[in-house]
PDB file of N, CA and C in Angstrom:
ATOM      1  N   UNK A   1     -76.656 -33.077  72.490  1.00  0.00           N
ATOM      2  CA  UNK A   1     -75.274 -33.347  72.788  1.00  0.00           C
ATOM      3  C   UNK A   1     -74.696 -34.364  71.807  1.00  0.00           C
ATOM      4  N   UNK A   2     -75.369 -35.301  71.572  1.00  0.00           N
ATOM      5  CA  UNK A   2     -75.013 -36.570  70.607  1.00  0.00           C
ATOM      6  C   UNK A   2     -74.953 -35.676  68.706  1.00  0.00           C
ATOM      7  N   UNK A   3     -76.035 -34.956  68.714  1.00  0.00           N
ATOM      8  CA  UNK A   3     -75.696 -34.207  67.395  1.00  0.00           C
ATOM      9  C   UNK A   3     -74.621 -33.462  67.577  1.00  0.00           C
ATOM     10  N   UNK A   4     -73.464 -32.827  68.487  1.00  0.00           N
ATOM     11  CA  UNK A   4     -72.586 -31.750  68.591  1.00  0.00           C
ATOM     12  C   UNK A   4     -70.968 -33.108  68.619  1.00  0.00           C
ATOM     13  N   UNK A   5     -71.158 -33.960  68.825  1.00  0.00           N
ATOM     14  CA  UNK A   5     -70.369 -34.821  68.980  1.00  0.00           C
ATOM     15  C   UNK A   5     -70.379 -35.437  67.442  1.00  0.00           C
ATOM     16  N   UNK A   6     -70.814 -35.628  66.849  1.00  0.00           N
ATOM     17  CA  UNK A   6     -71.052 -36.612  65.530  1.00  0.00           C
ATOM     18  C   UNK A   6     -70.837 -35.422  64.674  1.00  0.00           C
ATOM     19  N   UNK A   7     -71.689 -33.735  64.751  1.00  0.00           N
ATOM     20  CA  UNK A   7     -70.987 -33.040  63.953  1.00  0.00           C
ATOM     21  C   UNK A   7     -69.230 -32.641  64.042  1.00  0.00           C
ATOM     22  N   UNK A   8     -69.161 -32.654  65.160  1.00  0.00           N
ATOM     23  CA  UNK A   8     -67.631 -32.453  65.200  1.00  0.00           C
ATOM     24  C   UNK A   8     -66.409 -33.429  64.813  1.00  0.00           C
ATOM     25  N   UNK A   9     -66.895 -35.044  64.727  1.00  0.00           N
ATOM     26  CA  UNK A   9     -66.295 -35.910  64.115  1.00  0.00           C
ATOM     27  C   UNK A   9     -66.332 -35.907  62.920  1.00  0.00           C
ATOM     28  N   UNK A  10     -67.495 -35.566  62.321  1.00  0.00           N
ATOM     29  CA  UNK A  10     -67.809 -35.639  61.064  1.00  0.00           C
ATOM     30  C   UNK A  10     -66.995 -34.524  60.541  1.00  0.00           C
ATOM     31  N   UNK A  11     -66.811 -33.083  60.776  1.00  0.00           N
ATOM     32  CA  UNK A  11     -66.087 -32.070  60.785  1.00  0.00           C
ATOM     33  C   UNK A  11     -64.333 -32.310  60.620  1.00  0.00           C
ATOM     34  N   UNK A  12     -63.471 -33.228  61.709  1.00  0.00           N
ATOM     35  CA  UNK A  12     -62.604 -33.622  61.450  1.00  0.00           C
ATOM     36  C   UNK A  12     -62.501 -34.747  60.302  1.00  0.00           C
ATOM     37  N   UNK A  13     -63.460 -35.723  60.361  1.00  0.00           N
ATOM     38  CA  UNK A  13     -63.037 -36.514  59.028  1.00  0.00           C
ATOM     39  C   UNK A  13     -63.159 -35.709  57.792  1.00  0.00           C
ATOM     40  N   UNK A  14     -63.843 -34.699  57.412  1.00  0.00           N
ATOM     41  CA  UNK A  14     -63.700 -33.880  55.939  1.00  0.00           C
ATOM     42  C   UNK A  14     -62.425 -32.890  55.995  1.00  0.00           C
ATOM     43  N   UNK A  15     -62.153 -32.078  57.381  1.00  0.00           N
ATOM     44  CA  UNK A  15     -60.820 -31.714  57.230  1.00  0.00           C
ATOM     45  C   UNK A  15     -59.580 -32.084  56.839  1.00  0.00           C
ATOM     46  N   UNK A  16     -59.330 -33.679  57.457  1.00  0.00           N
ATOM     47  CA  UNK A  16     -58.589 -34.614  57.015  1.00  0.00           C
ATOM     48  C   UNK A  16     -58.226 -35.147  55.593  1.00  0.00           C
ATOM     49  N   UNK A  17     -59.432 -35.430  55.223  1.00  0.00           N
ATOM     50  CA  UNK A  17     -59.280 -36.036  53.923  1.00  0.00           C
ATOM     51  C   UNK A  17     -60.026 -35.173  52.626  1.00  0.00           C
ATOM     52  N   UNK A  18     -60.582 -33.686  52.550  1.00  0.00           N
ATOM     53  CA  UNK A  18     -61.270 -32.937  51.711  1.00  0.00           C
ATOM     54  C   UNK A  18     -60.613 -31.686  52.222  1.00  0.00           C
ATOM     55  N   UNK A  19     -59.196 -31.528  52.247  1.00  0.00           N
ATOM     56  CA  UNK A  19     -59.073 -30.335  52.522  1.00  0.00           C
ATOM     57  C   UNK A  19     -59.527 -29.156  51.498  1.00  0.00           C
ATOM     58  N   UNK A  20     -60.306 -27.625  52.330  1.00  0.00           N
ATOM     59  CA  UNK A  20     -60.111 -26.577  51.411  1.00  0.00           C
ATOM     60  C   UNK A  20     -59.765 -26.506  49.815  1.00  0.00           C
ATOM     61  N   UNK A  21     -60.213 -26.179  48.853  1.00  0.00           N
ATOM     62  CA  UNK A  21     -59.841 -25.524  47.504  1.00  0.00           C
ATOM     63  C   UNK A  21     -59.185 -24.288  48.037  1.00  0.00           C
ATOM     64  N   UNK A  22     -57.846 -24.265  47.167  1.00  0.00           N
ATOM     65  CA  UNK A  22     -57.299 -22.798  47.430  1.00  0.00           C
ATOM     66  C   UNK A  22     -56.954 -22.504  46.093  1.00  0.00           C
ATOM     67  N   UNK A  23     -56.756 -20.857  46.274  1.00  0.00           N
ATOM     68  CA  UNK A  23     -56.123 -20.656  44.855  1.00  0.00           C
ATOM     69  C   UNK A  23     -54.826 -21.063  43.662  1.00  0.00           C
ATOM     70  N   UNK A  24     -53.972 -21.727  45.056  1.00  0.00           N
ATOM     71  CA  UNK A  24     -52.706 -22.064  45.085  1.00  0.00           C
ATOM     72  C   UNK A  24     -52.906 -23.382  44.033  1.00  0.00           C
ATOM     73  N   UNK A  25     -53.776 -24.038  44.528  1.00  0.00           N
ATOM     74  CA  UNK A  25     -54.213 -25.639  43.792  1.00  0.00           C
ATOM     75  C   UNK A  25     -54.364 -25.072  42.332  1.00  0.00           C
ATOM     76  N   UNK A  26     -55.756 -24.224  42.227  1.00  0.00           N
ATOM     77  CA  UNK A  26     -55.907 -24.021  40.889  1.00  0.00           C
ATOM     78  C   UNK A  26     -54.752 -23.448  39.873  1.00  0.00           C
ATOM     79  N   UNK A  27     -54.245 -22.747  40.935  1.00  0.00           N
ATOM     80  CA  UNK A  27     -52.626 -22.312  39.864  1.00  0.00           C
ATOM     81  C   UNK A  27     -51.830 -23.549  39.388  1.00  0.00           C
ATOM     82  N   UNK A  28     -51.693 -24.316  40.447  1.00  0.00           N
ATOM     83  CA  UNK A  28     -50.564 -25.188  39.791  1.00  0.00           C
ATOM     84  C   UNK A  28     -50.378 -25.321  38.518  1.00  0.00           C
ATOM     85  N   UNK A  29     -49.392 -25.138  37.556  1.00  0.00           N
ATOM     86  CA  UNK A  29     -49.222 -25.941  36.587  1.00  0.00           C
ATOM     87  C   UNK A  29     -49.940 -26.673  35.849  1.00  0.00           C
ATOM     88  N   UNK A  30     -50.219 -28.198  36.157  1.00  0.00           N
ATOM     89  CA  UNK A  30     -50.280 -29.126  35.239  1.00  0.00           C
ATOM     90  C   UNK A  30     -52.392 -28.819  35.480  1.00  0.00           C
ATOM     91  N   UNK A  31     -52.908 -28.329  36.442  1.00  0.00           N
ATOM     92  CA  UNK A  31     -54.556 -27.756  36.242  1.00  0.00           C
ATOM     93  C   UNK A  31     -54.309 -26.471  35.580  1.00  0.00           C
ATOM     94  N   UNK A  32     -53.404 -25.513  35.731  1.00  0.00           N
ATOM     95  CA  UNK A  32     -53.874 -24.192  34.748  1.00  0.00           C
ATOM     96  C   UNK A  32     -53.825 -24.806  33.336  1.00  0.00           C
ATOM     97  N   UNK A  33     -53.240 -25.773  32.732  1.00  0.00           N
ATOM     98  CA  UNK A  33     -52.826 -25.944  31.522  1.00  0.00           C
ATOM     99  C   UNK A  33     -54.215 -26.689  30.983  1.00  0.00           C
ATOM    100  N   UNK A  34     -54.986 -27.181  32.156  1.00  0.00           N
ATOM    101  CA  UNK A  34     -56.109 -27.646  32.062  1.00  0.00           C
ATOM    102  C   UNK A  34     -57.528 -26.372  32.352  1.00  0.00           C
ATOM    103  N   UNK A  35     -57.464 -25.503  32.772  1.00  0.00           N
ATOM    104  CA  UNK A  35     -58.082 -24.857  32.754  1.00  0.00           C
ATOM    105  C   UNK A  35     -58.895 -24.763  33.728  1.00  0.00           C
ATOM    106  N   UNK A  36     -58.719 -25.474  34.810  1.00  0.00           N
ATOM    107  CA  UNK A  36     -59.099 -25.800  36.460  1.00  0.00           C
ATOM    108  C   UNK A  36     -59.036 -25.049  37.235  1.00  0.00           C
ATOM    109  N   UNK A  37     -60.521 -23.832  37.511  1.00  0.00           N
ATOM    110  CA  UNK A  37     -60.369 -22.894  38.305  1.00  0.00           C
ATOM    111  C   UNK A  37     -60.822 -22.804  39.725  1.00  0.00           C
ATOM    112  N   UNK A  38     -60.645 -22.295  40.398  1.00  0.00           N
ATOM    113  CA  UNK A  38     -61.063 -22.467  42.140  1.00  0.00           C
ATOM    114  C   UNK A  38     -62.150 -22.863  42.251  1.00  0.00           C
ATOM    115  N   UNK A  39     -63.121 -22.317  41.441  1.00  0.00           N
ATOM    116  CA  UNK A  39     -64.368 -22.589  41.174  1.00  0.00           C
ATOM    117  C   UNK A  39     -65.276 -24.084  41.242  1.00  0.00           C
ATOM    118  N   UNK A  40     -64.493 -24.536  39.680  1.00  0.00           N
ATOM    119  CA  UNK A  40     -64.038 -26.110  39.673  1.00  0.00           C
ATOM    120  C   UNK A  40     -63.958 -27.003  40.904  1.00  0.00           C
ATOM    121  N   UNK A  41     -62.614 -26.159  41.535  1.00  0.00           N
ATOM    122  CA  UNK A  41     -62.039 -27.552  42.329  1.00  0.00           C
ATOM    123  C   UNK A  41     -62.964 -27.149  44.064  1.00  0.00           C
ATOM    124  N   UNK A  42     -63.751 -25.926  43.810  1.00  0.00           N
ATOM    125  CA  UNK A  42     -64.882 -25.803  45.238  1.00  0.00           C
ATOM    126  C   UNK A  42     -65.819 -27.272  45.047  1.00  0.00           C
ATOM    127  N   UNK A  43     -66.528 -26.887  44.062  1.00  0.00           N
ATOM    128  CA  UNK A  43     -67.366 -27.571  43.392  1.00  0.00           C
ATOM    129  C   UNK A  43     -67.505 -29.531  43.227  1.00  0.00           C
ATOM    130  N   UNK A  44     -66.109 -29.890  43.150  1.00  0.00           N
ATOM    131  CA  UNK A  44     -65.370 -30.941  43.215  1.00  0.00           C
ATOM    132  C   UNK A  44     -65.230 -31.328  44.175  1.00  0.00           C
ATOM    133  N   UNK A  45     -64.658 -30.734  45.338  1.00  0.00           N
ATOM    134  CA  UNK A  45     -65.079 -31.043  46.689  1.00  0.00           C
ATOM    135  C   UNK A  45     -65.970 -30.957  47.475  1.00  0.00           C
ATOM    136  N   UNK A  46     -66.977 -30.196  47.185  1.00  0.00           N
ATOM    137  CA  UNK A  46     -68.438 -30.147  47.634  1.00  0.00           C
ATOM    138  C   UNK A  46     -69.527 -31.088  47.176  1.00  0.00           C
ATOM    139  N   UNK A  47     -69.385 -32.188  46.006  1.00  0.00           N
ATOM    140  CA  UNK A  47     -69.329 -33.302  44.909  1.00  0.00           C
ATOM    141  C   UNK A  47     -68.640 -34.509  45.917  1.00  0.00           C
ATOM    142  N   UNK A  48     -67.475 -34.502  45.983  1.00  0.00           N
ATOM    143  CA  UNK A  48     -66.507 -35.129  46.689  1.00  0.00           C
ATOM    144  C   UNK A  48     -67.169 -35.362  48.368  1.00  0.00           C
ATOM    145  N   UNK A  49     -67.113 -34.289  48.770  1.00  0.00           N
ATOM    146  CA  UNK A  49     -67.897 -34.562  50.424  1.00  0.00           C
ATOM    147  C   UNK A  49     -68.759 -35.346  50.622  1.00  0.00           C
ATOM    148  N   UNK A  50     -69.774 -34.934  49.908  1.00  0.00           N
ATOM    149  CA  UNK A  50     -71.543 -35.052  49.818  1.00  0.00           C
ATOM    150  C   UNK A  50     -71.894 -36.075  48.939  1.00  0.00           C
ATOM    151  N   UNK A  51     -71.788 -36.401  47.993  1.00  0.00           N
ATOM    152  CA  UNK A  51     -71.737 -37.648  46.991  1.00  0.00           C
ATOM    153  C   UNK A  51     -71.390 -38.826  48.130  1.00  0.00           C
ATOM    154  N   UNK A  52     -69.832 -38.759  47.777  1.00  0.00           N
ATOM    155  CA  UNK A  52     -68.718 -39.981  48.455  1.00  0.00           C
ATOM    156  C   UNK A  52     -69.359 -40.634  49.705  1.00  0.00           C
ATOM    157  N   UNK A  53     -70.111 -39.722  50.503  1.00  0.00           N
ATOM    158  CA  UNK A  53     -70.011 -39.967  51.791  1.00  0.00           C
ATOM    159  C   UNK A  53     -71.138 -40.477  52.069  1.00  0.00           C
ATOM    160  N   UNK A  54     -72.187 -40.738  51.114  1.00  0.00           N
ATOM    161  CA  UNK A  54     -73.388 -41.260  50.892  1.00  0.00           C
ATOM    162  C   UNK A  54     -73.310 -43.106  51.203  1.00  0.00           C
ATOM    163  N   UNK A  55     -71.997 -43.131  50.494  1.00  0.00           N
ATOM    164  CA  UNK A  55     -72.395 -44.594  50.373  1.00  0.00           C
ATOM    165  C   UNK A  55     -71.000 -45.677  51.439  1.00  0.00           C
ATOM    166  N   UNK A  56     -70.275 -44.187  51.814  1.00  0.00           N
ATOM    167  CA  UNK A  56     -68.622 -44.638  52.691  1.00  0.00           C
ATOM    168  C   UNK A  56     -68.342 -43.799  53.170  1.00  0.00           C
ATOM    169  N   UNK A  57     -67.017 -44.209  53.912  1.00  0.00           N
ATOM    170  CA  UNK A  57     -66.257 -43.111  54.366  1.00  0.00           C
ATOM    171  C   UNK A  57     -65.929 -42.641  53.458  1.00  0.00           C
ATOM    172  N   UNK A  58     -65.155 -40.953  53.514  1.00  0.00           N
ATOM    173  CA  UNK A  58     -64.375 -40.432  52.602  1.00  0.00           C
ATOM    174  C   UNK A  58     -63.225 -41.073  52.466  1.00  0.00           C
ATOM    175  N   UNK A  59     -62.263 -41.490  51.417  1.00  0.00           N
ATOM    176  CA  UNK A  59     -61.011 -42.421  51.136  1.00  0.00           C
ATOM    177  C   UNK A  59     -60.057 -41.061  51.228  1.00  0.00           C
ATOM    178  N   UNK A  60     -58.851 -41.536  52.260  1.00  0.00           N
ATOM    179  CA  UNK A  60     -57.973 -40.636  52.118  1.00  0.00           C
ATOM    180  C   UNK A  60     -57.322 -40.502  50.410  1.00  0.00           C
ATOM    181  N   UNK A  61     -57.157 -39.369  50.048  1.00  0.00           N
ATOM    182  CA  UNK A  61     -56.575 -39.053  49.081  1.00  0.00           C
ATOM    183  C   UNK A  61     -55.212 -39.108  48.635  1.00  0.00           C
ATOM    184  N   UNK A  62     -54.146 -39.647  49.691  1.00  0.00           N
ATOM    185  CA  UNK A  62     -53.440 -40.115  49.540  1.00  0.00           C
ATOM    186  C   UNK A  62     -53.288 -41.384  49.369  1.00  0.00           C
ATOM    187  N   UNK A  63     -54.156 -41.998  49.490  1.00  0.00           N
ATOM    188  CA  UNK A  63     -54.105 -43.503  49.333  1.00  0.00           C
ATOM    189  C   UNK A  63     -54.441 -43.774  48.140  1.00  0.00           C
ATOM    190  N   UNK A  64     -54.330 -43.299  46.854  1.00  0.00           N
ATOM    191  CA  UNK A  64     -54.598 -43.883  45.515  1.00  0.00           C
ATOM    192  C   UNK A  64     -53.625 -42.769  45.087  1.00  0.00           C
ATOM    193  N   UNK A  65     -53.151 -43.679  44.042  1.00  0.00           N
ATOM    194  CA  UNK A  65     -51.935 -42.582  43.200  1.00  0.00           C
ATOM    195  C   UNK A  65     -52.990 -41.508  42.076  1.00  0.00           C
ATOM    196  N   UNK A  66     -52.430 -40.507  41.250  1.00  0.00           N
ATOM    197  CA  UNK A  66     -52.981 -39.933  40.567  1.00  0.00           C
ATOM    198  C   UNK A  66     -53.405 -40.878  38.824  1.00  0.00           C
ATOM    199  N   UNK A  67     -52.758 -42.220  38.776  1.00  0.00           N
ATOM    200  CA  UNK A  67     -53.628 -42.483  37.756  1.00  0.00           C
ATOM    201  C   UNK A  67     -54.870 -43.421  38.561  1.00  0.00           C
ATOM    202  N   UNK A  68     -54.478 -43.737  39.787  1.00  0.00           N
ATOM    203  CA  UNK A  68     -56.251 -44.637  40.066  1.00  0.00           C
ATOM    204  C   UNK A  68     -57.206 -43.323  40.423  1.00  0.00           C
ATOM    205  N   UNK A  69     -57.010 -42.247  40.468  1.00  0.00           N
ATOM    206  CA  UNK A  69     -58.309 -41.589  40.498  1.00  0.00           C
ATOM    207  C   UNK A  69     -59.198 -41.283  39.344  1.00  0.00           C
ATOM    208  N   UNK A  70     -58.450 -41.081  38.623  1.00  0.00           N
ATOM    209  CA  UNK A  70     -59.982 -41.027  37.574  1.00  0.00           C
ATOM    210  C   UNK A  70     -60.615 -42.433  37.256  1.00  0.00           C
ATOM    211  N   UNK A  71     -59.869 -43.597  36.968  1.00  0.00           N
ATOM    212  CA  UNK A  71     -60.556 -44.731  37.304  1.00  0.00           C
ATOM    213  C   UNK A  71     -61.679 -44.751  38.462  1.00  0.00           C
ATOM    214  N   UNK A  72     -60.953 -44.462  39.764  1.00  0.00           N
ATOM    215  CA  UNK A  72     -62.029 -44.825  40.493  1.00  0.00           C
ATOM    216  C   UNK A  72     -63.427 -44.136  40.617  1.00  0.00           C
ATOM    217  N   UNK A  73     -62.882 -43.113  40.041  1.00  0.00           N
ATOM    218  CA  UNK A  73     -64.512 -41.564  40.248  1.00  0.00           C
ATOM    219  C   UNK A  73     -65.145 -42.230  38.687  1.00  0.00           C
ATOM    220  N   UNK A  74     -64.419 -42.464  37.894  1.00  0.00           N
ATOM    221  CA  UNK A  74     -65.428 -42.860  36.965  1.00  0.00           C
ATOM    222  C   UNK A  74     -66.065 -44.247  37.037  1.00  0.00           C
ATOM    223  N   UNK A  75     -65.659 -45.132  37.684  1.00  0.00           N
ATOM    224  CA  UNK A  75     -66.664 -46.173  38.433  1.00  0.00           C
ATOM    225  C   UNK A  75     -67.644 -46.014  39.596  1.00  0.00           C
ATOM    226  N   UNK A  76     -67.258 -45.111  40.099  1.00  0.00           N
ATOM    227  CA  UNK A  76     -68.262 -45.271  41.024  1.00  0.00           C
ATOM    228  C   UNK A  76     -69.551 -43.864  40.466  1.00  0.00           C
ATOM    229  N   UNK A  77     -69.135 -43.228  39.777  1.00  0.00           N
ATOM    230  CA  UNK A  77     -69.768 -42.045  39.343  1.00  0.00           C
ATOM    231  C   UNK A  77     -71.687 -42.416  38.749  1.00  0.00           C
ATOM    232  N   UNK A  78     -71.227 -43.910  38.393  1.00  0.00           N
ATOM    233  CA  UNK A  78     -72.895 -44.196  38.301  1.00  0.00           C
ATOM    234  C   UNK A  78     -73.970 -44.346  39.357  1.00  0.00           C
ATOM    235  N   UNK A  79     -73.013 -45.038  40.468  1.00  0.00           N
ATOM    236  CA  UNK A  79     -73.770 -45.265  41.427  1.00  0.00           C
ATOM    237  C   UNK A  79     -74.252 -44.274  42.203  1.00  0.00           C
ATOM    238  N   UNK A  80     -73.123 -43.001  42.197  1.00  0.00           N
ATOM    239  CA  UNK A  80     -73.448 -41.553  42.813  1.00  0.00           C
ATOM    240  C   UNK A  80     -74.330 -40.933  41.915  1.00  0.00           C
ATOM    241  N   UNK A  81     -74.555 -41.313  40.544  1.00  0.00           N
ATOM    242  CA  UNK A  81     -75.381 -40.327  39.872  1.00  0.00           C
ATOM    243  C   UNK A  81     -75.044 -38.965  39.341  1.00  0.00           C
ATOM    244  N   UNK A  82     -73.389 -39.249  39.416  1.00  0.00           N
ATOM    245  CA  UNK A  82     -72.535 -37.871  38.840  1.00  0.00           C
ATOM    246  C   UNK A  82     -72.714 -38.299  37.128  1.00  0.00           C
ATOM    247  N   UNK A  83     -73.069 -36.332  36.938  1.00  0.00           N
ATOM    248  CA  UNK A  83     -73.318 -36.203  35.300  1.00  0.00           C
ATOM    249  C   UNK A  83     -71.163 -35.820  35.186  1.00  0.00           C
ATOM    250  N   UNK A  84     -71.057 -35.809  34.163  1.00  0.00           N
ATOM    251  CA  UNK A  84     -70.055 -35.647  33.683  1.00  0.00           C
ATOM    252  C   UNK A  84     -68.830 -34.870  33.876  1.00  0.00           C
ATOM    253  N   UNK A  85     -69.934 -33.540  33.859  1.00  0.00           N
ATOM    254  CA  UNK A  85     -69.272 -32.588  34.084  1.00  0.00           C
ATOM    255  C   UNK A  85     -68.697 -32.445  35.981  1.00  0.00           C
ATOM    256  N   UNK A  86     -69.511 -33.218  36.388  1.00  0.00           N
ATOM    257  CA  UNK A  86     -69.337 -33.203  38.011  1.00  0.00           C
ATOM    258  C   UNK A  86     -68.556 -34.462  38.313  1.00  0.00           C
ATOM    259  N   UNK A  87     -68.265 -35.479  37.885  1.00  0.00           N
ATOM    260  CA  UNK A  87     -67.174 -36.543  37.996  1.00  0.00           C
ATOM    261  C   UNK A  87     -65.899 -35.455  37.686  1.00  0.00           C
ATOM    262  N   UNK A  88     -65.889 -35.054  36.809  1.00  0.00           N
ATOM    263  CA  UNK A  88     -64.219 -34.285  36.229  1.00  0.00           C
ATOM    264  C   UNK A  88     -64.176 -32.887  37.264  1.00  0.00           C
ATOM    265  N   UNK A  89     -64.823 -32.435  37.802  1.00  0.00           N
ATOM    266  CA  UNK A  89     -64.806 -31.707  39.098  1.00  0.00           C
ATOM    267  C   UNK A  89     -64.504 -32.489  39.908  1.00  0.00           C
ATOM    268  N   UNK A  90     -65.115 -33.521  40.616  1.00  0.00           N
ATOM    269  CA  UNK A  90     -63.840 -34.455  41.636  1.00  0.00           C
ATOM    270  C   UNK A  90     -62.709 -35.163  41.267  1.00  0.00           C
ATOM    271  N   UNK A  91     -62.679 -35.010  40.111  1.00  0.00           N
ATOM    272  CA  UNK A  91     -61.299 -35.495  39.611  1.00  0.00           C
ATOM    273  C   UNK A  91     -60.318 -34.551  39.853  1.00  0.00           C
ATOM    274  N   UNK A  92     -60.844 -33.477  38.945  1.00  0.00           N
ATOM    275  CA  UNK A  92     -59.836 -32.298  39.600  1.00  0.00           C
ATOM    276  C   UNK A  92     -59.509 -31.882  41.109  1.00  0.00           C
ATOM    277  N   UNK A  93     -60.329 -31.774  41.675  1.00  0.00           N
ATOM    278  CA  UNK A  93     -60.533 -31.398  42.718  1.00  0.00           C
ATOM    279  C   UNK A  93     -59.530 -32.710  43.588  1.00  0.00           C
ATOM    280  N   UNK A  94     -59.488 -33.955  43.047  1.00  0.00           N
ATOM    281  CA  UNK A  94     -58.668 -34.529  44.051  1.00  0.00           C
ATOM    282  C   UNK A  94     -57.188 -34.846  43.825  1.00  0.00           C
ATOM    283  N   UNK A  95     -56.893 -34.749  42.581  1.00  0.00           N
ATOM    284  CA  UNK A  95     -55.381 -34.524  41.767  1.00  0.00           C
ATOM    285  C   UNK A  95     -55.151 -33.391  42.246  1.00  0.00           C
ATOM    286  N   UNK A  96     -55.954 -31.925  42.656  1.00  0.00           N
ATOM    287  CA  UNK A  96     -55.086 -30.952  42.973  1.00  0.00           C
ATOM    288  C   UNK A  96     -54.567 -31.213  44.406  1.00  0.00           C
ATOM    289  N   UNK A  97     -55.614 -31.629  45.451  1.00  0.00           N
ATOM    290  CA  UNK A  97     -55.160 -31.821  46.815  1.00  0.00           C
ATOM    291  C   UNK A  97     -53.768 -32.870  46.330  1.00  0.00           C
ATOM    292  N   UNK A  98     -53.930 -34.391  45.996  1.00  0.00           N
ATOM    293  CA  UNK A  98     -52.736 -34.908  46.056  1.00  0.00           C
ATOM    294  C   UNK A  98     -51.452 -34.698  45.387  1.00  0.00           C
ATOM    295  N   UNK A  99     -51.641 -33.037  44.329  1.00  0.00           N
ATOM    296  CA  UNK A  99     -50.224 -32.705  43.920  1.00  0.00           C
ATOM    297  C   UNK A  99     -49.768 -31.463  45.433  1.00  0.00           C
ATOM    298  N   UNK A 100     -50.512 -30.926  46.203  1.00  0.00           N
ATOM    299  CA  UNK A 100     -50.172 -30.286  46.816  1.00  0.00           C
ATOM    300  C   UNK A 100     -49.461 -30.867  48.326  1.00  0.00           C
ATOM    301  N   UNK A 101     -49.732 -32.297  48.465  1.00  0.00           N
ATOM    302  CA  UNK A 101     -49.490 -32.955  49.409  1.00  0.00           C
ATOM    303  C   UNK A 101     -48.445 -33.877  49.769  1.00  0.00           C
ATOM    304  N   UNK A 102     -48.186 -34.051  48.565  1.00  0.00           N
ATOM    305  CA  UNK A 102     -46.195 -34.495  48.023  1.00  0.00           C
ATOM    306  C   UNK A 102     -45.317 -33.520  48.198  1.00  0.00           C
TER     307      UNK A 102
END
């Protein structure tokens, strides 16, 4: 009972703040011009979930503008042990949620 309760909280806090990759995100504009495909921004949030949540809560994504995110993923990216290519997947991945959320 205590595991069905903690998964289901845990369930709403990633809904909240890791919503879905959709195709809609990867279209936008200013990621197609970047080359940011659904793929990417799955990947980024599955990075994003599972990484992040290792060491905190997940940070709402509205709460940092779009230039403190790559700052912040690239500071903390050592401590998570993100290679390169997987920091710029949660980067993407979280610039697309907060252009879709304005």
């Amino acid at each position: 009972m205590i595991a069905f309760y903690i998964a289901t909280f845990a369930a709403c806090e990633t809904a909240n703040y890791a919503p879905p990759a959709t195709i809609s995100m990867a279209r936008s504009t200013s990621l197609a011009k970047q080359h940011v495909d659904l793929a990417k921004l799955e990947r980024g949030r599955t990075l994003f979930v599972h990484r992040c949540i290792e060491c905190h809560t997940l940070p709402p994504i509205w709460k940092y503008s779009r230039e403190d995110w790559p700052k912040i993923v690239n500071d903390m990216s050592h401590r998570a042990s993100l290679k390169p290519v997987e920091r710029d997947a949660i980067v993407a991945y979280v610039l697309a949620v907060g252009a879709t959320e304005r």
